[in-house]
Protein backbone atom coordinates (compact mmCIF):
# COMPACT_ATOMS: atom_id res chain seq x y z
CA UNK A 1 -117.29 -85.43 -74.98
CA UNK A 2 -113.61 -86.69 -74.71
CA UNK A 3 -114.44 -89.40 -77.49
CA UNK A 4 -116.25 -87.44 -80.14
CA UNK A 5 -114.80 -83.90 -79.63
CA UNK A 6 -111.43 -84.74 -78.08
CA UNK A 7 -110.15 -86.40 -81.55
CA UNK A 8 -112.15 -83.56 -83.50
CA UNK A 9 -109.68 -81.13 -81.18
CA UNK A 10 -106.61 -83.31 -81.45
CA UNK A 11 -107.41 -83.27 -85.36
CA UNK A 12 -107.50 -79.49 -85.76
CA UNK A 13 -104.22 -79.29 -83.24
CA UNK A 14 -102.18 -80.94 -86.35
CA UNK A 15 -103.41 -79.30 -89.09
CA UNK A 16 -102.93 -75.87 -87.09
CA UNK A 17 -99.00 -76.94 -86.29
CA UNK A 18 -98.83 -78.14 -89.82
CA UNK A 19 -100.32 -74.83 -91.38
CA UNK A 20 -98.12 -73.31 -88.79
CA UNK A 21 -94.81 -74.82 -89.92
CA UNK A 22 -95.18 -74.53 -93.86
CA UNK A 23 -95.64 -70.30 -93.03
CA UNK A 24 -92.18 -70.64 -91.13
CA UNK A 25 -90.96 -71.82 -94.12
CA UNK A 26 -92.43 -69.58 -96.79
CA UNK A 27 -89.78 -66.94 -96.13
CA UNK A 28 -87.11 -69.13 -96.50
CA UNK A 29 -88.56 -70.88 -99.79
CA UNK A 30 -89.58 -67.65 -101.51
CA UNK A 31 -86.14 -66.47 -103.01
CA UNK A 32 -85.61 -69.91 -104.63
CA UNK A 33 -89.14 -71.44 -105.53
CA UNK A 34 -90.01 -71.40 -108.71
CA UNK A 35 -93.90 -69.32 -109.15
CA UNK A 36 -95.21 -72.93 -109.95
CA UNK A 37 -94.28 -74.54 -106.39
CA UNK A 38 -94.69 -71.47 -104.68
CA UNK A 39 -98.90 -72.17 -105.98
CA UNK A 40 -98.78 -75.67 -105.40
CA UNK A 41 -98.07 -75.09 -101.77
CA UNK A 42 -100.53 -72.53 -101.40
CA UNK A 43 -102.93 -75.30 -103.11
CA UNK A 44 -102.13 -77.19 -100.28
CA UNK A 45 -102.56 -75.03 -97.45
CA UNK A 46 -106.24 -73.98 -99.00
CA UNK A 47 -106.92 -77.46 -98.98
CA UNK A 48 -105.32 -78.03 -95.10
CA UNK A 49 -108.14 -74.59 -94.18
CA UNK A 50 -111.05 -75.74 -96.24
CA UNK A 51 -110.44 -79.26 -93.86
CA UNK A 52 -110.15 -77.52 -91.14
CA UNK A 53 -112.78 -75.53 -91.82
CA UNK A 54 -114.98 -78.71 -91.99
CA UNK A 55 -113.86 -80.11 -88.67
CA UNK A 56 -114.77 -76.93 -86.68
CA UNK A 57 -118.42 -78.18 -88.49
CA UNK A 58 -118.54 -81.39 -87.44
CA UNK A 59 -117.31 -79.93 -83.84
CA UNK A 60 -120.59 -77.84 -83.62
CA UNK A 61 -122.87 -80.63 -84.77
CA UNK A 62 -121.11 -82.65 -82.34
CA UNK A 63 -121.91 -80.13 -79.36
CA UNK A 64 -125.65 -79.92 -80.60
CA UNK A 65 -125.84 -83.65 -80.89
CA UNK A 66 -124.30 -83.89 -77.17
CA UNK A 67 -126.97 -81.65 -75.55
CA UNK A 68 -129.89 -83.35 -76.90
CA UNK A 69 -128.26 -87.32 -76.39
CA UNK A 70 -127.50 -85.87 -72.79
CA UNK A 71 -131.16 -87.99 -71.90
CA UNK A 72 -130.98 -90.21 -74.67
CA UNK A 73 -134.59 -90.95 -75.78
CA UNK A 74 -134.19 -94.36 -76.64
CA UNK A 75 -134.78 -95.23 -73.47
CA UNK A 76 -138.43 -93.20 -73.13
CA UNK A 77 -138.98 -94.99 -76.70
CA UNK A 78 -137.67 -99.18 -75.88
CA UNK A 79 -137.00 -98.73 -72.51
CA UNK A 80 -133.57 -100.05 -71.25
CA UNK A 81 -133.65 -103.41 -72.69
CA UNK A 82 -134.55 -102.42 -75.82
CA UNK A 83 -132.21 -99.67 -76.44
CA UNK A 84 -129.58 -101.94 -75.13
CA UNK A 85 -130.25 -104.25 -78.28
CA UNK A 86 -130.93 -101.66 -80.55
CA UNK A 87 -127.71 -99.98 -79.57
CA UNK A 88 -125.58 -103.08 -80.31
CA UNK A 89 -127.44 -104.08 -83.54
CA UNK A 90 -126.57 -100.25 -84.99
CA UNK A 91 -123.07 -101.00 -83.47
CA UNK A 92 -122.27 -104.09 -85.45
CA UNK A 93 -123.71 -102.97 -88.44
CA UNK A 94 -121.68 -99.92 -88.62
CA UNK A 95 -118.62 -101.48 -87.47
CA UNK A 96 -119.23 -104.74 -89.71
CA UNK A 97 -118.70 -107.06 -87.20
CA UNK A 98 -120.63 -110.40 -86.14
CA UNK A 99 -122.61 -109.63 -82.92
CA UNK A 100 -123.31 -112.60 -80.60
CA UNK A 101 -126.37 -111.52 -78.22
CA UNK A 102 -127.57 -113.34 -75.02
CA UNK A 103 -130.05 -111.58 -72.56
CA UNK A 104 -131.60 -113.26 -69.98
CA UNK A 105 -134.12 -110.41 -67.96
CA UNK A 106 -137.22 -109.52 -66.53
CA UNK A 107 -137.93 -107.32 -69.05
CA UNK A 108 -140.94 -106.25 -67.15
CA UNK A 109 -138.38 -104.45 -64.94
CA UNK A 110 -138.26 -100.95 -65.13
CA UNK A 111 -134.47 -99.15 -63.63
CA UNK A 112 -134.77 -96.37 -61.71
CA UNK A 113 -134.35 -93.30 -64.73
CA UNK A 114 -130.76 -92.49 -63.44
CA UNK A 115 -129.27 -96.08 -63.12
CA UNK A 116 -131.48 -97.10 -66.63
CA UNK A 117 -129.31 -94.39 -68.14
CA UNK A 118 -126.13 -95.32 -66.48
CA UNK A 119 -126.38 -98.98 -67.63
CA UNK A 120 -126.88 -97.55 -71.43
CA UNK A 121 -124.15 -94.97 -71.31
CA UNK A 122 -121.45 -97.47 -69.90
CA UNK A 123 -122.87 -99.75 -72.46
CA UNK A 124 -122.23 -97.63 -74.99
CA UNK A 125 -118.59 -96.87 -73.83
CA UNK A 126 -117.89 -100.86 -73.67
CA UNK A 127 -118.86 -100.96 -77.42
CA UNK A 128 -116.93 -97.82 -78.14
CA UNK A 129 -113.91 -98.73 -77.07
CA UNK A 130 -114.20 -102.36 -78.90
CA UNK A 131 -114.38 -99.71 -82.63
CA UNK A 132 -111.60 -97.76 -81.32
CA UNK A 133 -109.55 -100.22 -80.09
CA UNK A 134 -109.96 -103.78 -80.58
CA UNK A 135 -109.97 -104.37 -84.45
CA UNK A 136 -112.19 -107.63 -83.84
CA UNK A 137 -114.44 -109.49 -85.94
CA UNK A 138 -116.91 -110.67 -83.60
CA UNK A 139 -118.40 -108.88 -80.40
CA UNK A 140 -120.20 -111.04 -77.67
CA UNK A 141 -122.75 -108.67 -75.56
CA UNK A 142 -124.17 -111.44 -72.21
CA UNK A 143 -126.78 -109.59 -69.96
CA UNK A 144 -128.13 -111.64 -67.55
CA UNK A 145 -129.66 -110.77 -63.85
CA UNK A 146 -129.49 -112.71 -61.13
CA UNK A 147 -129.84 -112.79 -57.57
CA UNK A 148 -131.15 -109.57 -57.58
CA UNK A 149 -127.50 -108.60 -59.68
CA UNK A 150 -127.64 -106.98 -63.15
CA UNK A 151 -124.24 -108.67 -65.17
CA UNK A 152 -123.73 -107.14 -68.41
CA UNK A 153 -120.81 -107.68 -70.28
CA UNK A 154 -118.90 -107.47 -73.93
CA UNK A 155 -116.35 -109.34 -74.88
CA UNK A 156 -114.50 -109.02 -78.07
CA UNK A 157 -112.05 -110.97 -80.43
CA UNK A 158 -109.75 -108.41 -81.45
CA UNK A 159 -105.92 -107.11 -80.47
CA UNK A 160 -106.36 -107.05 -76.81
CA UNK A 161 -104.02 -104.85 -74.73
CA UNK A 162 -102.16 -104.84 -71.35
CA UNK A 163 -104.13 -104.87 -67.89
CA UNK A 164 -102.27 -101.14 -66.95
CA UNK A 165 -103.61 -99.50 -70.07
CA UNK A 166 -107.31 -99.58 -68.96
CA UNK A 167 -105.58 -98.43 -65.47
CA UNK A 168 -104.02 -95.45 -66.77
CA UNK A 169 -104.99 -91.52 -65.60
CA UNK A 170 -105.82 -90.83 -69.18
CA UNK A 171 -108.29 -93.27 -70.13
CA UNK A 172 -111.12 -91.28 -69.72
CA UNK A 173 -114.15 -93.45 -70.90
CA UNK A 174 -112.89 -96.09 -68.26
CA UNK A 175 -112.96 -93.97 -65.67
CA UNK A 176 -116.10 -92.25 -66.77
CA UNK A 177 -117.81 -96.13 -66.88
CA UNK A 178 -116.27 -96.67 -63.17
CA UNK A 179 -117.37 -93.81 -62.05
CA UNK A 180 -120.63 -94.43 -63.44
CA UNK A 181 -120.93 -97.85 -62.16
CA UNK A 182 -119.89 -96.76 -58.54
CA UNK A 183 -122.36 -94.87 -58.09
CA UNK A 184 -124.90 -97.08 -57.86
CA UNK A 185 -122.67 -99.77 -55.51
CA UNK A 186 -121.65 -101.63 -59.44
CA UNK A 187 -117.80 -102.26 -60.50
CA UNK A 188 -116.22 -102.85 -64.07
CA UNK A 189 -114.01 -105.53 -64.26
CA UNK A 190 -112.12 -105.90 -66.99
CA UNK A 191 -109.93 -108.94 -68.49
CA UNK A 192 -107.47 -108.39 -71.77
CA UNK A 193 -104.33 -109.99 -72.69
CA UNK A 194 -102.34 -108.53 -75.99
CA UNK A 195 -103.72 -111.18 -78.83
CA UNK A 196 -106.64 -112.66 -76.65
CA UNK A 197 -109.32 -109.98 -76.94
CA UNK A 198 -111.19 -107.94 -74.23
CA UNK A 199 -114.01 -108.79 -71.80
CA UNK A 200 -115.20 -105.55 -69.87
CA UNK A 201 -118.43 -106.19 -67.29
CA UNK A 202 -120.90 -104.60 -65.17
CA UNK A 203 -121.84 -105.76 -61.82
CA UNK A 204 -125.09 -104.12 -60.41
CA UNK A 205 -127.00 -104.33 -57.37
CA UNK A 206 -130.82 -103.76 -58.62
CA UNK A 207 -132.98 -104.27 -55.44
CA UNK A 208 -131.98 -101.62 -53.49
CA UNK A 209 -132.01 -98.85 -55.66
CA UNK A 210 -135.31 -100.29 -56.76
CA UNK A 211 -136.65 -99.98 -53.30
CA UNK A 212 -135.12 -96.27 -52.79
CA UNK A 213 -136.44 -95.34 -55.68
């Protein structure tokens, strides 16, 4: 939600304070505009609605989309493994980037519904924040269980940032993937340096949960 309808907001916030400024000045601009700039502007301010316009759009599809992706059903289609790979694949290809993929699971294994889905959705928030973020080239996605541990982790080659911005109170989609990941007795860890690319990881326990279930 903050990703996809937070920027959609944020968007909308600037073109209302811009629409709102150039009305402030129409007052002051009307005695001395000539008719011809006086329609160029309000060329310009049709074009700042009609964008608007489409953002409130997107917004709803957005909301719609949301609802339904709440259970994505990738996961009833692949399973967890599957949708995992499919998820990077679309990722890279949208992005353009190189995708380096090791997995090494019992893909017999069937997660628990809840924990299946929490694995995919921070997945998903790992490779989000390497297209908002990272500007890399080449993403490297490692899933690998052992010792009864599920280790899933993507590392990128792009900008890298300091350790205290993934710390901060506003980054929501880290929090959301701690949050996540503590539920189920996991942690993220996550290494970055500015210029040395990102490395976030899971760490989950998959035996007892498998057992409770």
């Amino acid at each position: 939600v903050h990703d996809e309808l937070g920027s959609l907001l944020v968007a909308l916030k600037m073109d209302v304070g811009w629409l709102d400024k150039r009305l402030s000045e129409q007052e002051q601009r009307a005695a001395v505009e000539a008719p011809g700039q006086r329609d160029n502007m309000r060329g310009k301010m049709r074009e700042k609605c009609q964008n608007m316009s489409r953002l409130i759009e997107n917004a709803v599809v957005n909301v719609g989309r949301i609802i339904t992706d709440l259970r994505p059903s990738i996961l009833d289609h692949q399973g967890l493994w599957g949708a995992l790979e499919w998820q990077a694949q679309e990722f890279v290809q949208s992005a353009e980037q190189q995708l380096k993929w090791c997995m090494e699971v019992n893909e017999q294994r069937e997660l628990p519904e809840p924990m299946a889905m929490a694995v995919f959705r921070i997945f998903q928030e790992m490779l989000s924040n390497v297209g908002r973020h990272a500007r890399a080239r080449t993403v490297d996605v490692d899933i690998v269980e052992r010792e009864g541990w599920l280790h899933l982790s993507v590392e990128d080659d792009g900008c890298g940032a300091l350790p205290q911005v993934f710390e901060s109170p506003q980054a929501y989609g880290i929090l959301g993937m701690r949050e996540r990941a503590r539920h189920f007795g996991g942690v993220i860890d996550i290494d970055s340096q500015p210029g040395r690319g990102t490395r976030m990881r899971l760490s989950m326990p998959l035996a007892a949960h498998e057992v409770a279930a």
